[in-house]
C-alpha atoms as a PDB file:
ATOM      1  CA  UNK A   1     -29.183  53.165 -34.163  1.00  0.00           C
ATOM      2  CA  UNK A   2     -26.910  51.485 -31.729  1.00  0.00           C
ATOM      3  CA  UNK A   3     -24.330  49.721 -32.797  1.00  0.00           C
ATOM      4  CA  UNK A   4     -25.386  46.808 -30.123  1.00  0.00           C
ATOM      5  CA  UNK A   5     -29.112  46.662 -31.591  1.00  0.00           C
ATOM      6  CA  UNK A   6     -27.991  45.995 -35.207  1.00  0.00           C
ATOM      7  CA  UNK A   7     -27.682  42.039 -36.474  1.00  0.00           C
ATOM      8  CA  UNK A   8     -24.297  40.270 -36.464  1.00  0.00           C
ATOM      9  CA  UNK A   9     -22.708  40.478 -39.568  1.00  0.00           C
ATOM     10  CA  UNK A  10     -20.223  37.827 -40.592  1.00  0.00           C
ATOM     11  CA  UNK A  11     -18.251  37.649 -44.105  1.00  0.00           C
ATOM     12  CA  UNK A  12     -18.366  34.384 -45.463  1.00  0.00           C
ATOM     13  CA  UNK A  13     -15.607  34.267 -48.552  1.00  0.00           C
ATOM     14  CA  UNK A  14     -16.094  33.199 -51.942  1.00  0.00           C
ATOM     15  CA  UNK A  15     -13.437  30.688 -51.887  1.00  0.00           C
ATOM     16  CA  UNK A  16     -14.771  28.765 -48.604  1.00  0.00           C
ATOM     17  CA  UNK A  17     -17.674  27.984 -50.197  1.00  0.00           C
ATOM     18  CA  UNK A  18     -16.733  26.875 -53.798  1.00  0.00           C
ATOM     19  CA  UNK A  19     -16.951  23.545 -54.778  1.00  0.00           C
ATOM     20  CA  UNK A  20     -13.323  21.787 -55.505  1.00  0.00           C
ATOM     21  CA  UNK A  21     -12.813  21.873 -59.358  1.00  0.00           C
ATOM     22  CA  UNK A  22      -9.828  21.345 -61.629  1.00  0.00           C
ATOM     23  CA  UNK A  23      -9.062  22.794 -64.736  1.00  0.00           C
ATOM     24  CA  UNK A  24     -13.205  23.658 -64.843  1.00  0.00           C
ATOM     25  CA  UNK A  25     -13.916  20.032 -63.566  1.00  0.00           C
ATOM     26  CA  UNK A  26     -14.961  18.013 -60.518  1.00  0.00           C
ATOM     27  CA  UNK A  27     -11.143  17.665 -58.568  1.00  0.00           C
ATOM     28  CA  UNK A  28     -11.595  13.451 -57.981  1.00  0.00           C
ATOM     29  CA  UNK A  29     -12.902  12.745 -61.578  1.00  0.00           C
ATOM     30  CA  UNK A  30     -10.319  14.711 -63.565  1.00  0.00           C
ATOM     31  CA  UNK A  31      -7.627  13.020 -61.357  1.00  0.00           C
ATOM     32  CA  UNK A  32      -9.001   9.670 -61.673  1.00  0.00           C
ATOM     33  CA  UNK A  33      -9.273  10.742 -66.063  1.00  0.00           C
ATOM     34  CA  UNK A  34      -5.429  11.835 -65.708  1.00  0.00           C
ATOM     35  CA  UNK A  35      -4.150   8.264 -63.708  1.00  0.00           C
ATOM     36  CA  UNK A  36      -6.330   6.129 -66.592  1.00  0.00           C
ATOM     37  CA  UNK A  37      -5.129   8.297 -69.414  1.00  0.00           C
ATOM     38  CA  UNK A  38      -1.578   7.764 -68.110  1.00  0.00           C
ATOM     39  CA  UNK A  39      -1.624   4.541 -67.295  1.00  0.00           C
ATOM     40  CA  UNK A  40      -2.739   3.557 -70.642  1.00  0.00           C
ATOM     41  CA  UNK A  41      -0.084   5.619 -72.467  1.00  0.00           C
ATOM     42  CA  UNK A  42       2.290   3.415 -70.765  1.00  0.00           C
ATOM     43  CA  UNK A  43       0.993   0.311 -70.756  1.00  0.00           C
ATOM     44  CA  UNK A  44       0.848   0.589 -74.609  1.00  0.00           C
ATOM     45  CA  UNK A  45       3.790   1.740 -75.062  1.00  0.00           C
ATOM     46  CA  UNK A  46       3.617   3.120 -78.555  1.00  0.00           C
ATOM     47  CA  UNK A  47       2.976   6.120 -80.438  1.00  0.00           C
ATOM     48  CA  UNK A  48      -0.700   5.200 -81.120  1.00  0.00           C
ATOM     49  CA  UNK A  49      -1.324   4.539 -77.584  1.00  0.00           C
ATOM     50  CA  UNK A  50       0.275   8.131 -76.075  1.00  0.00           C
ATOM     51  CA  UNK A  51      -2.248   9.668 -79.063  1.00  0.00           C
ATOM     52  CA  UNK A  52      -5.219   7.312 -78.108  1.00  0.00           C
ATOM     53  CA  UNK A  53      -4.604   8.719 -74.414  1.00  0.00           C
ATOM     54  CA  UNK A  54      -3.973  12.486 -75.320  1.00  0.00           C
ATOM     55  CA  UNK A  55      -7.392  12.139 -77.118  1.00  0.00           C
ATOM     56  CA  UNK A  56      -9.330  10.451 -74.474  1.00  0.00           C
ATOM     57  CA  UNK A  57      -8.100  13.036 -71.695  1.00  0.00           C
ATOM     58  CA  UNK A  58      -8.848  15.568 -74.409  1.00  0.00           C
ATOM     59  CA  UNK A  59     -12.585  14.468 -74.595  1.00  0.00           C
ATOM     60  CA  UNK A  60     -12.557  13.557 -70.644  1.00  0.00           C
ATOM     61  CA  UNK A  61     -11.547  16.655 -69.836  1.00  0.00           C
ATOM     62  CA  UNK A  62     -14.305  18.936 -72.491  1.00  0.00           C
ATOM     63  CA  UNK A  63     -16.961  16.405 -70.934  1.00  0.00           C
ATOM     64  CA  UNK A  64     -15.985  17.214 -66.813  1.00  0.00           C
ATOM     65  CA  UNK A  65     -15.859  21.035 -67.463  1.00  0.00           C
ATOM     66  CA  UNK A  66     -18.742  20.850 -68.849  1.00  0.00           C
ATOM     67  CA  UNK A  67     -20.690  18.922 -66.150  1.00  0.00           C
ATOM     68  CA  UNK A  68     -18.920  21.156 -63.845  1.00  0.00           C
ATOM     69  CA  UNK A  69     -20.466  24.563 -65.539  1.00  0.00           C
ATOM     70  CA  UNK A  70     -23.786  23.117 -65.626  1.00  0.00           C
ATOM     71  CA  UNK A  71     -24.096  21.922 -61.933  1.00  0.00           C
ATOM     72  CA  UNK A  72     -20.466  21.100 -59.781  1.00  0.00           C
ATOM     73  CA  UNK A  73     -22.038  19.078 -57.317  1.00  0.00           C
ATOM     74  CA  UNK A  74     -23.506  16.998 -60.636  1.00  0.00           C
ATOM     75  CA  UNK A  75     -21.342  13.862 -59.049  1.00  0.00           C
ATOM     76  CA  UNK A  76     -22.688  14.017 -55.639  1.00  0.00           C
ATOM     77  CA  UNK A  77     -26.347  14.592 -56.480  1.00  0.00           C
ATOM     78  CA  UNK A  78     -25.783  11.534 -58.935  1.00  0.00           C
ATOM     79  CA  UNK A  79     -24.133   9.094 -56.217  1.00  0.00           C
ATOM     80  CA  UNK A  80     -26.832   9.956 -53.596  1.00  0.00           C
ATOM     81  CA  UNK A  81     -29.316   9.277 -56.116  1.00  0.00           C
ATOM     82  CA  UNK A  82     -28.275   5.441 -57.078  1.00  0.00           C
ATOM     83  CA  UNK A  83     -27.837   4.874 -53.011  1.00  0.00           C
ATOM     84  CA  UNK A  84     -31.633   6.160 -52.088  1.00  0.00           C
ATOM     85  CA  UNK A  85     -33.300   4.570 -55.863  1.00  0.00           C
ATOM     86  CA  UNK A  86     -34.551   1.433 -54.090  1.00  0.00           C
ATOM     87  CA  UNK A  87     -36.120   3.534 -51.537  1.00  0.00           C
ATOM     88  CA  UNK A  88     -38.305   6.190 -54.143  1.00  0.00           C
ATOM     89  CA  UNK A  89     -39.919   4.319 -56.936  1.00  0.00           C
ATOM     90  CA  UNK A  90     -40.455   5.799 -59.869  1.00  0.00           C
ATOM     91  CA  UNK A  91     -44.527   6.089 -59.460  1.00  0.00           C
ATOM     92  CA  UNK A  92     -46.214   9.058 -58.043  1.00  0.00           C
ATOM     93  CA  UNK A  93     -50.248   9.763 -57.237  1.00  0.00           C
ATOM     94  CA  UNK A  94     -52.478   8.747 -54.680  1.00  0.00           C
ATOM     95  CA  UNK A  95     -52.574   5.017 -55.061  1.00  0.00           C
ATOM     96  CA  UNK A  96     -49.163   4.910 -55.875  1.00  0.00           C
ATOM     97  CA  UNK A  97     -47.606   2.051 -53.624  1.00  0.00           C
ATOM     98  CA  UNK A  98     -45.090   2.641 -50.999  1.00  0.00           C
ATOM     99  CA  UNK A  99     -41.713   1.188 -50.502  1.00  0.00           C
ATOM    100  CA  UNK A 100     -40.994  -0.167 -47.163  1.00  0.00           C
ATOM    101  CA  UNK A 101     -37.654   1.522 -45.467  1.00  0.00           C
ATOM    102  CA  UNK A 102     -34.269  -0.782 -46.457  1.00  0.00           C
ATOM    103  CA  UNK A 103     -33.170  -3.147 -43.491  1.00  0.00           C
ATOM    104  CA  UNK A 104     -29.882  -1.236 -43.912  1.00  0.00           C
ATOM    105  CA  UNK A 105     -31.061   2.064 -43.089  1.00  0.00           C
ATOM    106  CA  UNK A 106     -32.279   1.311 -39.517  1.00  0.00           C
END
């Protein structure tokens, strides 16, 4: 076979299509975990407050990893389904009604 009658190949890497994670979780919600667990370390300024903050990021962080091993767009999926929830109502069948399109969306 010629090599001008075979397909196109094209390498697409593993790391160009990865979703963004840190330490196992989503990349925006373990930052947005490490600014609240910090700023409420400081803002209590006492040895009970740096341990109620080590333990929260503790259990923030075991939570986010694993949401991110079961699905790491889970936080996407989740925001675009509160923004389109007015629009499908929970009903299905035949004679289910219909939603008319939001005002917005036009």
């Amino acid at each position: 076979m010629n090599t001008a009658d075979r397909p196109r190949e094209t390498v697409i890497h593993q790391s160009a299509n990865r979703p963004n994670q840190l330490l196992g979780g989503d990349r925006e919600l373990v930052l947005v975990m490490v600014m609240v667990c910090g700023g409420l370390a400081f803002s209590l300024a006492s040895w009970w407050g740096v341990g109620l903050s080590c333990l929260l990021w503790i259990a923030a962080i075991a939570a986010l990893q694993r949401m991110g091993k079961a699905d790491p767009l889970m936080r996407h999926v989740y925001l675009r389904h509160i923004r389109h929830a007015p629009f499908y109502p929970c009903k299905s069948g035949l004679h289910a009604k219909s939603m008319e399109t939001p005002s917005a969306w036009r």
